[in-house]
C-alpha atoms as a PDB file:
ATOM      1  CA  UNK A   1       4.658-174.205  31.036  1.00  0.00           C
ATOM      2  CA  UNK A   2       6.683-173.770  28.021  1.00  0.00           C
ATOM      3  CA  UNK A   3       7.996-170.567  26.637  1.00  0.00           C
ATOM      4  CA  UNK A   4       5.101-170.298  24.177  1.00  0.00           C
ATOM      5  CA  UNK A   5       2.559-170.263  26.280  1.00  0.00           C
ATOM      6  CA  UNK A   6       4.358-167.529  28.612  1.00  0.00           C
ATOM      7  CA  UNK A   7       4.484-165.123  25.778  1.00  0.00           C
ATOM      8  CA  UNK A   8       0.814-165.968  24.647  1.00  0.00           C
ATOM      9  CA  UNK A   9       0.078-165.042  28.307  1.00  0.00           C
ATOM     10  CA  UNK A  10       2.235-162.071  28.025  1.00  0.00           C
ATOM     11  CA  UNK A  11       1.064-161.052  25.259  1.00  0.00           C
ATOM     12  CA  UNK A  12      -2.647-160.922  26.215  1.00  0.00           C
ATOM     13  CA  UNK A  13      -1.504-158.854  28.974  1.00  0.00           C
ATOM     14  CA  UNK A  14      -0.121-156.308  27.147  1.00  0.00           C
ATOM     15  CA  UNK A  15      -3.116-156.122  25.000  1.00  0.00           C
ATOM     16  CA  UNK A  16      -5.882-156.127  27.884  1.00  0.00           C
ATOM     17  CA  UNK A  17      -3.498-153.368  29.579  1.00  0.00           C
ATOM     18  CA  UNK A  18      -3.049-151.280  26.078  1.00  0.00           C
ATOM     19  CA  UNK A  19      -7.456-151.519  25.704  1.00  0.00           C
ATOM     20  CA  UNK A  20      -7.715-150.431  29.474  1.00  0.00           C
ATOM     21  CA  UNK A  21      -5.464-147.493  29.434  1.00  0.00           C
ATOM     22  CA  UNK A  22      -7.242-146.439  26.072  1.00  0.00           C
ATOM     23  CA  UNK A  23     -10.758-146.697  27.487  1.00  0.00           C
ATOM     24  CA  UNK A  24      -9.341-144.488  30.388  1.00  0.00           C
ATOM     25  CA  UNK A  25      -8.242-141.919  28.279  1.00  0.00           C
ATOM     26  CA  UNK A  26     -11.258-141.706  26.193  1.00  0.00           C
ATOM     27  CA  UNK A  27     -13.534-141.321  29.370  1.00  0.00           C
ATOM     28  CA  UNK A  28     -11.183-138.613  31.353  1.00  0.00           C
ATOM     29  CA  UNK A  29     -11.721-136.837  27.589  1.00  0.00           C
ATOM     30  CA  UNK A  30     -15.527-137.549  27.565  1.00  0.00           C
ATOM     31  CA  UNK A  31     -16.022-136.340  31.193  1.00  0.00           C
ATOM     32  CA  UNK A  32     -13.958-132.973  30.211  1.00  0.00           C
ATOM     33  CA  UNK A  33     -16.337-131.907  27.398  1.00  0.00           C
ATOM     34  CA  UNK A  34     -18.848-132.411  29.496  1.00  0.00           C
ATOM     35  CA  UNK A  35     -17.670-130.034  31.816  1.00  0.00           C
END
């Protein structure tokens, strides 16, 4: 593998992490107002 591809890989992490943890926080929010 060359460096490029590590930080494309890398990269997509980040962003797959960032849209996870911001779906997670949007539903803890949702389930509260529905309390």
């Amino acid at each position: 593998m060359n460096v490029f591809v590590l930080s494309e890989i890398s990269a997509t992490k980040e962003t797959v992490l960032g849209v996870f943890s911001t779906s997670e926080n949007a539903r803890r929010a949702f389930t509260k107002k529905r309390k």
